[in-house]
Protein backbone atom coordinates (compact mmCIF):
# COMPACT_ATOMS: atom_id res chain seq x y z
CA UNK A 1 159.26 -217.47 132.04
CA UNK A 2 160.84 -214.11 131.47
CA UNK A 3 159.05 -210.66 129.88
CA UNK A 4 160.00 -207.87 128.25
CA UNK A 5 157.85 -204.79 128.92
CA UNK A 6 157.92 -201.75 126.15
CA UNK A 7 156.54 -198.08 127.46
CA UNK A 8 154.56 -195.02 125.57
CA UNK A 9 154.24 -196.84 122.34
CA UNK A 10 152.18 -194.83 119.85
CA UNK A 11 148.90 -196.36 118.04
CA UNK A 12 150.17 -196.71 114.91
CA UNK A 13 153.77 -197.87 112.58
CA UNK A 14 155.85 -197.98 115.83
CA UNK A 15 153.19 -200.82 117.51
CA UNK A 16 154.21 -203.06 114.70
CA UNK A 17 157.85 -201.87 115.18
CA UNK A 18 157.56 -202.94 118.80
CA UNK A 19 155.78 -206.58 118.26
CA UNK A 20 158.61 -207.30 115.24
CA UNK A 21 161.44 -206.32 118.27
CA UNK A 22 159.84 -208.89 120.62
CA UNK A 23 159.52 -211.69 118.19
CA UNK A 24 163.05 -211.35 117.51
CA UNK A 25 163.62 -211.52 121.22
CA UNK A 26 161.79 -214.70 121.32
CA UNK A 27 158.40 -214.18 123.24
CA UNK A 28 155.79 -216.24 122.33
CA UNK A 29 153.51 -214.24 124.15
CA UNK A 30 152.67 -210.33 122.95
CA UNK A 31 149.98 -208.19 124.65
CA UNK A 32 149.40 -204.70 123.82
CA UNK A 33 147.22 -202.36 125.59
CA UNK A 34 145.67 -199.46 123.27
CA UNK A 35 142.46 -199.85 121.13
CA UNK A 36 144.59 -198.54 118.07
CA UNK A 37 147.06 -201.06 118.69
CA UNK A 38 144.77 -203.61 117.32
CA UNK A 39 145.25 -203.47 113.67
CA UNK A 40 149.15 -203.68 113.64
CA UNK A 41 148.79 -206.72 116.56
CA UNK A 42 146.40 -208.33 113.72
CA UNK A 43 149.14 -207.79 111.00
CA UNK A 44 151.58 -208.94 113.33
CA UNK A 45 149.90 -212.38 114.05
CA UNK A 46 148.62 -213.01 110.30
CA UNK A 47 153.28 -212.88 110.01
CA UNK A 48 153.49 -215.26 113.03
CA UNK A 49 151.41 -217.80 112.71
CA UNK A 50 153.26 -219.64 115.81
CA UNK A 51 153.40 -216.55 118.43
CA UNK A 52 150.39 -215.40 120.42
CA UNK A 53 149.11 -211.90 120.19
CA UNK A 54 146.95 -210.03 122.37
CA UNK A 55 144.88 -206.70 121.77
CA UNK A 56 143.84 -205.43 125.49
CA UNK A 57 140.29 -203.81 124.10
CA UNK A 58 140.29 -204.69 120.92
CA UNK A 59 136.96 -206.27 118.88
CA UNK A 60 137.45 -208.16 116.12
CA UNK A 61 139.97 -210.75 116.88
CA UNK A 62 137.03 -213.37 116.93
CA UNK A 63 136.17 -212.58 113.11
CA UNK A 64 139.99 -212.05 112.14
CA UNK A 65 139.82 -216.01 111.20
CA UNK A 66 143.63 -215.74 113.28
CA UNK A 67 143.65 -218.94 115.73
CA UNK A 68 146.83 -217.09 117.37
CA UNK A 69 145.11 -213.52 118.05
CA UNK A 70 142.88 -212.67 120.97
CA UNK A 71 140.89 -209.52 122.54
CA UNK A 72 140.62 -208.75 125.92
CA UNK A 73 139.14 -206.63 128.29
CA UNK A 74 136.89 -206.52 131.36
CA UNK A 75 133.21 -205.23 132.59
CA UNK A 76 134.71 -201.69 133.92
CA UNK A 77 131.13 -200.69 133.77
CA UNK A 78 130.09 -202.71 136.34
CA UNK A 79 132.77 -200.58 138.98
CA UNK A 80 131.45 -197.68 137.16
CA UNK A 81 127.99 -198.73 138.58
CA UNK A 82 128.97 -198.81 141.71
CA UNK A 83 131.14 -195.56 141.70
CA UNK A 84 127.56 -193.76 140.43
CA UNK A 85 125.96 -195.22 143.71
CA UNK A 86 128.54 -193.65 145.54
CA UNK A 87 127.73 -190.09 143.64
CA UNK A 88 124.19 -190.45 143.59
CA UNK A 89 124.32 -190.77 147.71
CA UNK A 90 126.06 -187.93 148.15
CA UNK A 91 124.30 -185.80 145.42
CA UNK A 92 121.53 -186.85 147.83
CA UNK A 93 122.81 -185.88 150.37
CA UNK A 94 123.68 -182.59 149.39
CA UNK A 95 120.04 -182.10 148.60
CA UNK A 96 118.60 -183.46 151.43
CA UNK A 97 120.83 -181.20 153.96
CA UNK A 98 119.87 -178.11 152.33
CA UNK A 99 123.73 -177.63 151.08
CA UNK A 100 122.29 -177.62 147.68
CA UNK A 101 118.90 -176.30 146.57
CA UNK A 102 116.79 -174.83 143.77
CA UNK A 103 116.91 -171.53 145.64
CA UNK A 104 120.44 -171.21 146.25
CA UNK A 105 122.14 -172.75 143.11
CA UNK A 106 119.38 -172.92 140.50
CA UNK A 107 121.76 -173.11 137.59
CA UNK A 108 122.10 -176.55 139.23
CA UNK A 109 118.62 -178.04 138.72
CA UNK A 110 116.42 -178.49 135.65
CA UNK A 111 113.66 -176.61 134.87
CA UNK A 112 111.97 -179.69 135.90
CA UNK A 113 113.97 -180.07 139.51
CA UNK A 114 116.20 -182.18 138.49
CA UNK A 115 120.03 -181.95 139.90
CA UNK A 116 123.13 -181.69 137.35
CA UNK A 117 125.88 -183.56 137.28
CA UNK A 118 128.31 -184.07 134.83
CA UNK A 119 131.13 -186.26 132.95
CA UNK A 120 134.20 -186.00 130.84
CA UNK A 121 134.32 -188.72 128.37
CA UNK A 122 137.57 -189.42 125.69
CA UNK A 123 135.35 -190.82 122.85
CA UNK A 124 131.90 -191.71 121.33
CA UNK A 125 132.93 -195.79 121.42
CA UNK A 126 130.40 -197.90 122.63
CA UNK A 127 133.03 -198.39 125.90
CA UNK A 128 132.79 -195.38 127.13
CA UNK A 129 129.06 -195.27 126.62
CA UNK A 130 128.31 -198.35 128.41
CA UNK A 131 130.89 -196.66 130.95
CA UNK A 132 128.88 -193.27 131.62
CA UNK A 133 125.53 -195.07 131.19
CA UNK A 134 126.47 -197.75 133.87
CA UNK A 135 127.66 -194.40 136.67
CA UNK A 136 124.40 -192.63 135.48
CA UNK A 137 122.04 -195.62 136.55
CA UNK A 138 124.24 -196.28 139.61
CA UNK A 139 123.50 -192.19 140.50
CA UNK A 140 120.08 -192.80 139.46
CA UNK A 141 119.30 -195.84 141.99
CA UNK A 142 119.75 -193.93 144.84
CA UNK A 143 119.13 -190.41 143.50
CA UNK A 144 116.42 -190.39 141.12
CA UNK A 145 116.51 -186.73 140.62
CA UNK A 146 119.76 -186.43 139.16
CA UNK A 147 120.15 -185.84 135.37
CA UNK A 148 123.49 -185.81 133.50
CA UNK A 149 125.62 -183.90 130.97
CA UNK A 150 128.45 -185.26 129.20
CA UNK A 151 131.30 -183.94 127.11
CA UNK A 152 134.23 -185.54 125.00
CA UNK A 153 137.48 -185.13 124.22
CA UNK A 154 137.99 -186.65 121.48
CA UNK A 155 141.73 -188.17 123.36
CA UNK A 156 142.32 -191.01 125.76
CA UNK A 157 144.82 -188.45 127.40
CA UNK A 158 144.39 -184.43 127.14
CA UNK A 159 145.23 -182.80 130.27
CA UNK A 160 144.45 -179.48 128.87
CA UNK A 161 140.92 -180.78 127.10
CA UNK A 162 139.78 -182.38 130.23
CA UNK A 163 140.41 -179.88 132.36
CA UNK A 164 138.24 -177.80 130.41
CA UNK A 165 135.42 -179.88 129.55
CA UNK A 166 135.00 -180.22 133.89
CA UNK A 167 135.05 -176.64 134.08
CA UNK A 168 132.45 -176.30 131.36
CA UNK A 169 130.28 -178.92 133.05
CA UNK A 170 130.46 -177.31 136.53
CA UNK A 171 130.15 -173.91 134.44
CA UNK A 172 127.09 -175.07 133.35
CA UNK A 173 126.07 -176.08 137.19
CA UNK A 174 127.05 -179.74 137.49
CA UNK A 175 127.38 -180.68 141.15
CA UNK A 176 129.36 -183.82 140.61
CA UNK A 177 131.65 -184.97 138.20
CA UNK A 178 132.83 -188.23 136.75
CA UNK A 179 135.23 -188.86 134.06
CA UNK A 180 136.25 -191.66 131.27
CA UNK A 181 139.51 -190.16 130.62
CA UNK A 182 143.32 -190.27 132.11
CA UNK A 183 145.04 -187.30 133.28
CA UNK A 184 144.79 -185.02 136.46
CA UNK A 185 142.57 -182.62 134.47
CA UNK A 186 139.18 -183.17 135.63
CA UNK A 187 139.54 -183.87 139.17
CA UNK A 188 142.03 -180.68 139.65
CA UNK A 189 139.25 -178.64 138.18
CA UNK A 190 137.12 -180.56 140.83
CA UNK A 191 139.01 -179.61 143.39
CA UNK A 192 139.94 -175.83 142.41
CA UNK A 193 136.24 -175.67 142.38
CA UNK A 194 135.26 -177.44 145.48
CA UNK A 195 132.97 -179.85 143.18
CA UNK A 196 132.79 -184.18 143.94
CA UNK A 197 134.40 -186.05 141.75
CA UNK A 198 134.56 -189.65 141.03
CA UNK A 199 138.20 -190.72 139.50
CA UNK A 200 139.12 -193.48 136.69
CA UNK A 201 141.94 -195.96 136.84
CA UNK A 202 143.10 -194.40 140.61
CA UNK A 203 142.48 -192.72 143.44
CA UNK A 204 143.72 -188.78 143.20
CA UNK A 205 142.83 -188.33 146.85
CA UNK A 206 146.29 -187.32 147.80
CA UNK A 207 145.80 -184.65 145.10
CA UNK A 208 142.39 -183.66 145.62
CA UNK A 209 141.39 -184.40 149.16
CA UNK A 210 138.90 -182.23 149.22
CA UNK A 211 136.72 -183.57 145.99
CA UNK A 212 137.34 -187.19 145.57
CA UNK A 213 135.09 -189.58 146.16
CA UNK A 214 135.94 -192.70 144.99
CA UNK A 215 137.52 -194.30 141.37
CA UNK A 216 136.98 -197.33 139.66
CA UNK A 217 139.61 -199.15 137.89
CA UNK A 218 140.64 -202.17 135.50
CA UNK A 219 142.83 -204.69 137.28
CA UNK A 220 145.07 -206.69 134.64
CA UNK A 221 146.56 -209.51 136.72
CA UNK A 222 143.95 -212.28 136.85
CA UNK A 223 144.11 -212.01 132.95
CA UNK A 224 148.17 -211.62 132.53
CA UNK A 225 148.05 -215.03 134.88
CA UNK A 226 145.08 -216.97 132.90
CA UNK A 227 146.84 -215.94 129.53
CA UNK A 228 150.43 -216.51 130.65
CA UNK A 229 149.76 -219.99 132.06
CA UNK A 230 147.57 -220.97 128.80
CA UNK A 231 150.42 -220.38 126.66
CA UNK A 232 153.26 -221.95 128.85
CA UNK A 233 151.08 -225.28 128.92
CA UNK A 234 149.87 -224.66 125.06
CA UNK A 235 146.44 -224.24 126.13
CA UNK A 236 143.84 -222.64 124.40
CA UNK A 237 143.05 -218.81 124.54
CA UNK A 238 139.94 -217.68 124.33
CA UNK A 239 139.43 -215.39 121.28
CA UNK A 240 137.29 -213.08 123.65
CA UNK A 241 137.84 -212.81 127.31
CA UNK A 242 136.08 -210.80 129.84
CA UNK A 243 136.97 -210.16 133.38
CA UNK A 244 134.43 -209.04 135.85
CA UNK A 245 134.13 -208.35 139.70
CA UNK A 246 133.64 -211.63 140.69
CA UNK A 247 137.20 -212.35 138.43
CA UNK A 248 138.67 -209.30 140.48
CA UNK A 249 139.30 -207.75 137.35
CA UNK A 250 137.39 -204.21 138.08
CA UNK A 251 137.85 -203.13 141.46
CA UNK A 252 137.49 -199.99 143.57
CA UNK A 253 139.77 -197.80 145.70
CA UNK A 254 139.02 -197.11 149.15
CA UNK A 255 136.32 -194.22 149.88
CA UNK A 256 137.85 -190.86 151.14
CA UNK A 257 136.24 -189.76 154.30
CA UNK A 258 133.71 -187.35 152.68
CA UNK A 259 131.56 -189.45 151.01
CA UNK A 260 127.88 -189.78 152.16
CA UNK A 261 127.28 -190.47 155.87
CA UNK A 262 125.56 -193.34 154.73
């Protein structure tokens, strides 16, 4: 078994570009990893009827009537869950030790006593809903009093945009911020600011040790090994797989020492 990997390929012409070079190379296995990959991995595998092709994220490969093309991707939003638990104890925390109060910071409460936080989202897809819903419930179960504002990018990677959409939330008194995007741009702002955050896809405690928390993030091995093995034995892929925590397949860095006491 041997692989050929292929970096910072665009969603678009140069996808296809990039699946036609690795045919030629002789892999019967191609996996891309970018929602807008999809529709040139589709095209792809409707010209290559004998080579298996695999959209990380993608939706529609059950309903593409291709038997060789296949979606993947994983429950991220149950990590996310349990990343929000981890905010809403020390949003709790914060309230219940006086550090943070109606009196002192009211720009960071409703009108109705509820405590802001906030989160940085790329776009309106139903993944990063189900991501930011997931962290608000897991905030809410522990801290029922905190309400949350969210703001998009409209980019799965803009430093610059992220940035400033966490500055606008903590502008706007957000006490804790989590983010469905990339770069360094949110949690710097967190920790120029002095505000939590709760990373994606890493820890950035060595960069912020002041304001990280925790991250969740998508671990691709237990699927690379399932769909490597199926096609070495010409086994059946399924047309939709989803890994889970139980799969190991969303995980959670280690805590940084100023999470909740509890």
């Amino acid at each position: 078994c041997s692989s050929d990997l292929k970096y910072k390929i665009a969603e678009g012409g140069v996808t296809a570009d990039a699946a036609e070079d690795l045919v030629g190379q002789g892999c019967n296995l191609i996996i891309s990893n970018s929602y807008g990959h999809q529709t040139y991995m589709e095209e792809e595998a409707e010209k290559h009827p004998d080579i298996n092709f695999v959209a990380m994220t993608g939706d529609f490969a059950a309903i593409s009537d291709l038997d060789n093309f296949y979606n993947a991707f994983t429950a991220v939003y149950q990590s996310r869950y349990v990343s929000g638990v981890v905010a809403g104890m020390k949003v709790k925390d914060l309230v219940e030790s006086g550090t943070l109060t109606p009196e002192t910071q009211p720009d960071s409460f409703t009108a109705d006593g509820k405590v802001k936080i906030g989160y940085v989202g790329a776009f309106t897809y139903a993944e990063v809903i189900s991501g930011y819903t997931s962290f608000f419930l897991g905030a809410r179960s522990v801290c029922p009093t905190a309400t949350m504002e969210v703001t998009f990018t409209g980019s799965w990677y803009d430093e610059t945009a992220e940035k400033e959409g966490a500055q606008k939330l903590i502008k706007n008194g957000c006490k804790l911020i989590s983010q469905h995007a990339d770069s360094m741009g949110a949690p710097t702002a967190c920790e120029t600011a002095g505000v939590p955050d709760v990373s994606y896809n890493g820890s950035t405690e060595a960069a912020c040790p002041n304001t990280y928390l925790i991250s969740s993030r998508i671990d691709w091995a237990p699927y690379y090994e399932y769909a490597i093995k199926a096609a070495m034995n010409g086994e059946a892929i399924d047309a939709d797989w989803t890994g889970t925590l139980a799969t190991g397949s969303v995980v959670l860095t280690d805590l940084n020492e100023n999470v909740a006491a509890e």
